[in-house]
N, C-alpha and C. Protein backbone atom coordinates (compact mmCIF):
# COMPACT_ATOMS: atom_id res chain seq x y z
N UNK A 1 0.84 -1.18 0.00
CA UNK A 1 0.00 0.00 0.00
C UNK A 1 0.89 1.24 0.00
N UNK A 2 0.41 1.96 -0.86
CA UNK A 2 1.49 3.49 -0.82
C UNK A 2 0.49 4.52 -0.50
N UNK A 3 0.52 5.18 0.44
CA UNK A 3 0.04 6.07 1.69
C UNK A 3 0.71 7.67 0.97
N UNK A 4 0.48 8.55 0.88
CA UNK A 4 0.35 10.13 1.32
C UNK A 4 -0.01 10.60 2.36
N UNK A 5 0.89 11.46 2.79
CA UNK A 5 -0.07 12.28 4.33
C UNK A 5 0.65 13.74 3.64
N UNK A 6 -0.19 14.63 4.24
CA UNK A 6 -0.25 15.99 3.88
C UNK A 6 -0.46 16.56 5.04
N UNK A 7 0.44 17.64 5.41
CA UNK A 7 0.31 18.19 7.40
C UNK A 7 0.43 19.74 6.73
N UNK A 8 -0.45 19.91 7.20
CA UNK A 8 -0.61 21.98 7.18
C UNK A 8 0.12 22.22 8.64
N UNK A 9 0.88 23.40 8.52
CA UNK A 9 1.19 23.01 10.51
C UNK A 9 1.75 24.54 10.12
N UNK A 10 1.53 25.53 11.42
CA UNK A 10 2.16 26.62 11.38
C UNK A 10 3.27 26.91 10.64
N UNK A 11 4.24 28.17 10.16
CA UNK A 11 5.27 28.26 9.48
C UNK A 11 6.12 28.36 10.52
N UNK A 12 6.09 28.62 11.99
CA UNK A 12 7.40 28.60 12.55
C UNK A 12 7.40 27.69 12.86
N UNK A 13 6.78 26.59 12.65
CA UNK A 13 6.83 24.96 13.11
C UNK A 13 7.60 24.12 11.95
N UNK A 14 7.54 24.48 10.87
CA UNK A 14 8.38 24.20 9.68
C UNK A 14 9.92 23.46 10.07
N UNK A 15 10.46 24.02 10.81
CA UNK A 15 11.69 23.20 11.06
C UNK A 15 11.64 22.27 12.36
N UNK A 16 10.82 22.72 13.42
CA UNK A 16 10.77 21.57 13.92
C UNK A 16 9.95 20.15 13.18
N UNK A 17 9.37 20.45 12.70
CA UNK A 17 8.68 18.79 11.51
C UNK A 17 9.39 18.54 10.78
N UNK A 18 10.38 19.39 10.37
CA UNK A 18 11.38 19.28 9.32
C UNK A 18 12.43 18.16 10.03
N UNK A 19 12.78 18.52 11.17
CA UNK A 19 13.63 17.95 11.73
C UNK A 19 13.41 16.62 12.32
N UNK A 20 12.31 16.64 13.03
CA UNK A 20 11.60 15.23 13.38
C UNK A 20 11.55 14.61 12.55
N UNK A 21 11.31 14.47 11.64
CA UNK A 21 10.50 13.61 10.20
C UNK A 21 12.31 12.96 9.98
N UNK A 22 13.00 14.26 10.05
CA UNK A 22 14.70 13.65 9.44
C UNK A 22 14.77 12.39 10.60
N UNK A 23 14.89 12.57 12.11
CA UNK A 23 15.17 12.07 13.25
C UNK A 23 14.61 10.80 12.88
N UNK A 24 13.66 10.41 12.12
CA UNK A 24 12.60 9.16 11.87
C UNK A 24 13.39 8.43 10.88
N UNK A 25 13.94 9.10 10.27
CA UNK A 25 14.67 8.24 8.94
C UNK A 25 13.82 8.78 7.50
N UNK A 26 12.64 9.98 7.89
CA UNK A 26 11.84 10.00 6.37
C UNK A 26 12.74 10.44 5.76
N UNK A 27 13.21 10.23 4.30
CA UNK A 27 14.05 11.01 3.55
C UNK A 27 13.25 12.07 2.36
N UNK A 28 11.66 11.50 2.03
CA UNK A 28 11.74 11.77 1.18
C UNK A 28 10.45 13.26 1.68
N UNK A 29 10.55 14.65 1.04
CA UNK A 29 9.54 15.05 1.71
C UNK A 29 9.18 16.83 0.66
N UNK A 30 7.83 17.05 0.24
CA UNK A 30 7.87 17.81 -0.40
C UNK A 30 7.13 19.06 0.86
N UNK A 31 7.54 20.18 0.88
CA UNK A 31 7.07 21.40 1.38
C UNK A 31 6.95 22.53 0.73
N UNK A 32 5.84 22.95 0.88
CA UNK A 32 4.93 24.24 0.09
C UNK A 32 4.71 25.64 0.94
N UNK A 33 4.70 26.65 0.75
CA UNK A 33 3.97 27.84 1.63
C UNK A 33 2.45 28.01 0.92
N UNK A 34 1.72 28.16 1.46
CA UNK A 34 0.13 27.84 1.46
C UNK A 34 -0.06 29.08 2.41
N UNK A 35 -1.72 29.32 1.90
CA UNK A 35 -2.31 29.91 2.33
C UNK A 35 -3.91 29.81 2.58
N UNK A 36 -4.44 29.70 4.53
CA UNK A 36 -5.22 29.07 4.34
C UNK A 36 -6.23 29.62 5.30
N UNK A 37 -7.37 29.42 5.87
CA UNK A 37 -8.27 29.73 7.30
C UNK A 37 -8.97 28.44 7.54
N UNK A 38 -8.92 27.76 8.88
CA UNK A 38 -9.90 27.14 9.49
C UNK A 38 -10.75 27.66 10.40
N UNK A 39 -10.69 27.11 11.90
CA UNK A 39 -11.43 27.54 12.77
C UNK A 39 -11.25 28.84 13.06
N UNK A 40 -9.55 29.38 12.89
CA UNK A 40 -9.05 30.54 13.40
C UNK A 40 -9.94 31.73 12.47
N UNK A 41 -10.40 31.33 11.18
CA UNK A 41 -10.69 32.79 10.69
C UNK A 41 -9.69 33.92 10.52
N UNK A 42 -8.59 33.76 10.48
CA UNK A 42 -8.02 35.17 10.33
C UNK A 42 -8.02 36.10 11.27
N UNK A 43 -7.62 37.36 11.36
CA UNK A 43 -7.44 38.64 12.28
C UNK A 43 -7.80 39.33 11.64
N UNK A 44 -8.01 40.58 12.74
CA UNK A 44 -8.23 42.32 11.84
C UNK A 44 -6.70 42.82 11.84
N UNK A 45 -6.84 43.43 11.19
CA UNK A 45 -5.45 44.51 10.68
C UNK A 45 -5.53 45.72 10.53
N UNK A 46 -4.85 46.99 10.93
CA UNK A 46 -5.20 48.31 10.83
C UNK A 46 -3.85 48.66 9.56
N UNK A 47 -4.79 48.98 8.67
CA UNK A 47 -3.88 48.94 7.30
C UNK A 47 -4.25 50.67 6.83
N UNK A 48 -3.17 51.53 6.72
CA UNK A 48 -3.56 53.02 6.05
C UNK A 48 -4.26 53.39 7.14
N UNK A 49 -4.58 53.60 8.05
CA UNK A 49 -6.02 53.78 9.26
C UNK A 49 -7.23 52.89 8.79
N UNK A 50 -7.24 51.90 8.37
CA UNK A 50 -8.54 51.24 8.08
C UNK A 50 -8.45 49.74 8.45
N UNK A 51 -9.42 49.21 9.00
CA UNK A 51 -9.25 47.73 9.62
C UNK A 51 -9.78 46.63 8.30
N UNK A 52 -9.07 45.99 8.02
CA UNK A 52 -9.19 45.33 7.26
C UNK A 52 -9.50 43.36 7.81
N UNK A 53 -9.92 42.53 7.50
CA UNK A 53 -9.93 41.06 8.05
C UNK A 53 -8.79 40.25 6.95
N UNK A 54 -7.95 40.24 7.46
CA UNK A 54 -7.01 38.63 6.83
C UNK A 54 -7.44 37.73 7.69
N UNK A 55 -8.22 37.08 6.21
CA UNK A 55 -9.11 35.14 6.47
C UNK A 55 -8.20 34.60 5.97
N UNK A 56 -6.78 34.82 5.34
CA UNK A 56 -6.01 33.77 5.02
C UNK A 56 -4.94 33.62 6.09
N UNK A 57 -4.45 32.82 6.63
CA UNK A 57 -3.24 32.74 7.54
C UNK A 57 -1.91 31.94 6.31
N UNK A 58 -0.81 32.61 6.74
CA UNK A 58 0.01 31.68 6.07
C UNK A 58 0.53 30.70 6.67
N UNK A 59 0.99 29.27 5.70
CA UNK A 59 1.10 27.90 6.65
C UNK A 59 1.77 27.48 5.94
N UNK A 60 2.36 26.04 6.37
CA UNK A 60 3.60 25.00 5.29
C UNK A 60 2.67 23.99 5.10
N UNK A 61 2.30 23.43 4.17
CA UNK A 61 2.32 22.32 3.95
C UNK A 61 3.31 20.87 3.90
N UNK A 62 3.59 19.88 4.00
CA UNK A 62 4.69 19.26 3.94
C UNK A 62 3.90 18.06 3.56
N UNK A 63 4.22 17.33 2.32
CA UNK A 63 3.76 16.51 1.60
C UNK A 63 4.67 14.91 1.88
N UNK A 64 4.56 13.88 2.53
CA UNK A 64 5.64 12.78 2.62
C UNK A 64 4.60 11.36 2.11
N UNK A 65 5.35 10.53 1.25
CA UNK A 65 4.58 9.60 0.72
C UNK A 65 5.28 8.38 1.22
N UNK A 66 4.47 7.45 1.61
CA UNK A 66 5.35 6.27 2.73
C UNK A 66 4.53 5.00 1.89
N UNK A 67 5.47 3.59 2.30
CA UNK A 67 5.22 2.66 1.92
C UNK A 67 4.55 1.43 2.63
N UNK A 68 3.91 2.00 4.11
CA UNK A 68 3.44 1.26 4.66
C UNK A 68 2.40 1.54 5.87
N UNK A 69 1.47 1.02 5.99
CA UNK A 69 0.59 1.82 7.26
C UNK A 69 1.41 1.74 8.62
N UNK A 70 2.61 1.63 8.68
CA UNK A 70 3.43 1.15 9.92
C UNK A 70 4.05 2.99 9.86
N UNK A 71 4.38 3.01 8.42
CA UNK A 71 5.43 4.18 8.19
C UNK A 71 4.41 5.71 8.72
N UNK A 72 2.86 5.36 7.97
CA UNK A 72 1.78 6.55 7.92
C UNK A 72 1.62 6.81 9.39
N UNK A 73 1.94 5.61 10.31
CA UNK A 73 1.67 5.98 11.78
C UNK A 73 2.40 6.70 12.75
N UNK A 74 3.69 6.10 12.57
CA UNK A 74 4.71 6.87 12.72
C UNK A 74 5.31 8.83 12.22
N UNK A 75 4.65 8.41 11.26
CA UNK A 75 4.99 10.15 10.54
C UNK A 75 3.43 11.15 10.91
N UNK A 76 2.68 10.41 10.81
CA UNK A 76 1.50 11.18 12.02
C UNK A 76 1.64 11.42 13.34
N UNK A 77 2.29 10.75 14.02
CA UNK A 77 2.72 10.75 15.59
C UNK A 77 4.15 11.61 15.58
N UNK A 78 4.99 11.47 14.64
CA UNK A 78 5.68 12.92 14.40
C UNK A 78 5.68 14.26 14.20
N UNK A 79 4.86 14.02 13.12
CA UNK A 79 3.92 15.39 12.82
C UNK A 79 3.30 16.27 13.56
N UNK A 80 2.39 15.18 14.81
CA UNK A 80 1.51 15.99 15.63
C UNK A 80 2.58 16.44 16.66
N UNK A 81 3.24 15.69 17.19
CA UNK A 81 3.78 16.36 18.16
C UNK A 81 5.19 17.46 18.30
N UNK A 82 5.58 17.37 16.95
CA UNK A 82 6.23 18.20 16.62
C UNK A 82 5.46 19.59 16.21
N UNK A 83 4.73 19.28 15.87
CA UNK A 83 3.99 21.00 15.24
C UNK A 83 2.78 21.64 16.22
N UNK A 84 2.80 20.35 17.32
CA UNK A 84 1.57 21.07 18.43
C UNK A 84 2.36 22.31 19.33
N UNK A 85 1.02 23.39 19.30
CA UNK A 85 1.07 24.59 20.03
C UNK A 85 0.17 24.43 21.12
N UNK A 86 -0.76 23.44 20.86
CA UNK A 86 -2.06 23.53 21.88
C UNK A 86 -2.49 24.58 21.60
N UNK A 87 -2.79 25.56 20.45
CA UNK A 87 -3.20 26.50 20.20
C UNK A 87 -4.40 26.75 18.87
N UNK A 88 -5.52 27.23 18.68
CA UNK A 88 -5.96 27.15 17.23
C UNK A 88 -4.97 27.48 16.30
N UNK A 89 -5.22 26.85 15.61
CA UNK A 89 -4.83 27.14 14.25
C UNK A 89 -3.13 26.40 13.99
N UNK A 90 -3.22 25.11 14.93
CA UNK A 90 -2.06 24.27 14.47
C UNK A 90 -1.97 23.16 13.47
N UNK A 91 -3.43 23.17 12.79
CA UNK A 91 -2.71 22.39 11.69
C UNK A 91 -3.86 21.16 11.47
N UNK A 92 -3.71 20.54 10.46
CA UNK A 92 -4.49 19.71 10.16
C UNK A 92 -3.38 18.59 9.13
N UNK A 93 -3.72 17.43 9.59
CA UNK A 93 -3.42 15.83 8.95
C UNK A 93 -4.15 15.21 8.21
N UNK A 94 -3.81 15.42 7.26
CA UNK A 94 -4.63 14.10 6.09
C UNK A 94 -3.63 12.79 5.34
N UNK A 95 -4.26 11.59 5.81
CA UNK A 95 -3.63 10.93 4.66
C UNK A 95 -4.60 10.04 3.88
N UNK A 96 -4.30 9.63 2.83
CA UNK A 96 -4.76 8.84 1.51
C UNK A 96 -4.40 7.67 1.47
N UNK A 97 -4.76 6.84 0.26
CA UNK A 97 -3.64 5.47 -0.70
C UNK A 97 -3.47 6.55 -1.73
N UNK A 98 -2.81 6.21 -2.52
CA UNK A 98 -2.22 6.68 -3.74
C UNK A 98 -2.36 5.31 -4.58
N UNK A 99 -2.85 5.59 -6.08
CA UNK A 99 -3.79 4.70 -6.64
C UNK A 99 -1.97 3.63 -7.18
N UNK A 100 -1.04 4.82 -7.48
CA UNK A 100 0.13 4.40 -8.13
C UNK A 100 1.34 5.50 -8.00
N UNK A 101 2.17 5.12 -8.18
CA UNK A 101 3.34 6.13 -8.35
C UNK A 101 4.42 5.28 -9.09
N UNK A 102 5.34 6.32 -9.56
CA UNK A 102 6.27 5.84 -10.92
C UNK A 102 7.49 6.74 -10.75
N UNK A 103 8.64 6.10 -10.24
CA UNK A 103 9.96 6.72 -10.43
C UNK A 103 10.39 7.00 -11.39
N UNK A 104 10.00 8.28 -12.04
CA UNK A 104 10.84 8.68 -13.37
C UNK A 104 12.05 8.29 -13.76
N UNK A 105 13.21 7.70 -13.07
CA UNK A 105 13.97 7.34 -13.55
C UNK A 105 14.48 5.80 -14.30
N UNK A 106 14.42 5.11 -13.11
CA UNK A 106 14.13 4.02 -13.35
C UNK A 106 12.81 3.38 -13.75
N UNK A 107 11.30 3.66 -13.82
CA UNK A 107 10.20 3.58 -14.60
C UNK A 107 9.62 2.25 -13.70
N UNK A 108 10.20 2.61 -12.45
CA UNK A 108 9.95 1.31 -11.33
C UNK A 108 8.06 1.88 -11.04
N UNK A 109 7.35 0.81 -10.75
CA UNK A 109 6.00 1.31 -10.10
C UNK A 109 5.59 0.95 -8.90
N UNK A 110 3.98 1.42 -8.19
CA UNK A 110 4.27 0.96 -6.95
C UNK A 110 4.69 1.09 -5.75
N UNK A 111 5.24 0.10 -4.94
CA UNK A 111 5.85 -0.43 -3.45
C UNK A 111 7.04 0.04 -4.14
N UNK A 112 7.84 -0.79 -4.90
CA UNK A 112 8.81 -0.41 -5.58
C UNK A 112 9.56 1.54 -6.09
N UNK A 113 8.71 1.78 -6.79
CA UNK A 113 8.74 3.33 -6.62
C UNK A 113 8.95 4.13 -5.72
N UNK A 114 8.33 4.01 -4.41
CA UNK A 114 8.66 4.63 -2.82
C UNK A 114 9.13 4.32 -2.00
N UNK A 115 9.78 2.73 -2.45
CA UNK A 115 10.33 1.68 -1.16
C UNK A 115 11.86 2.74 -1.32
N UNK A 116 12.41 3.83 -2.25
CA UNK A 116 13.39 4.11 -1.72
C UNK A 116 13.32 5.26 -1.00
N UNK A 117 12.50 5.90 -0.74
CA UNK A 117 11.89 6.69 -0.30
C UNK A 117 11.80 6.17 1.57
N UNK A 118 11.32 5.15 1.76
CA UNK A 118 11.08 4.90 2.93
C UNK A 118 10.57 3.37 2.86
């Protein structure tokens, strides 16, 4: 089974997940700057003298694709506790299957494709 998880997690949390995830052995790992609102809604802002609402907060995404529900458990239990504030607006975990994946280089598919990955 080849698993995706996708972690939105604050931007000053970025290197601590960064670093945990290394501490685990993940090697393989894509990260994005995103922009997003959940529960938090955003803030007011006094912009020119005028209050304005930012509903977007900025956040990292960090994209890691694993080869086993052993691996998805582990990098969720990293994730969370590396990027918890106990605060709104720390983040949200999703993971998937992934129907297939294909190492462009070698044209490997599969278990195979991500087994070097993790």
């Amino acid at each position: 089974m080849i698993i995706k998880i996708e972690a939105i997690v604050r931007e000053e949390k970025m290197e601590d997940v960064k670093e945990a995830l290394n501490g685990i052995g993940v090697n393989g790992i894509t990260v994005s700057q995103v922009i997003g609102c959940g529960t938090q809604r955003g803030y007011t802002e006094v912009v020119r003298g005028t209050e304005i609402d930012i509903m977007m907060q900025p956040k990292v995404k960090f994209e890691i694709v694993v080869s086993s529900e052993e691996w998805e458990e582990k990098v969720i239990k990293t994730v969370r506790e590396s990027a918890y504030t106990g605060e709104v607006g720390d983040g949200k975990i999703f993971s998937y299957e992934i129907r297939n994946a294909v190492k462009i280089r070698t044209n490997e598919t599969g278990y195979d494709a991500v087994q070097g990955t993790i």
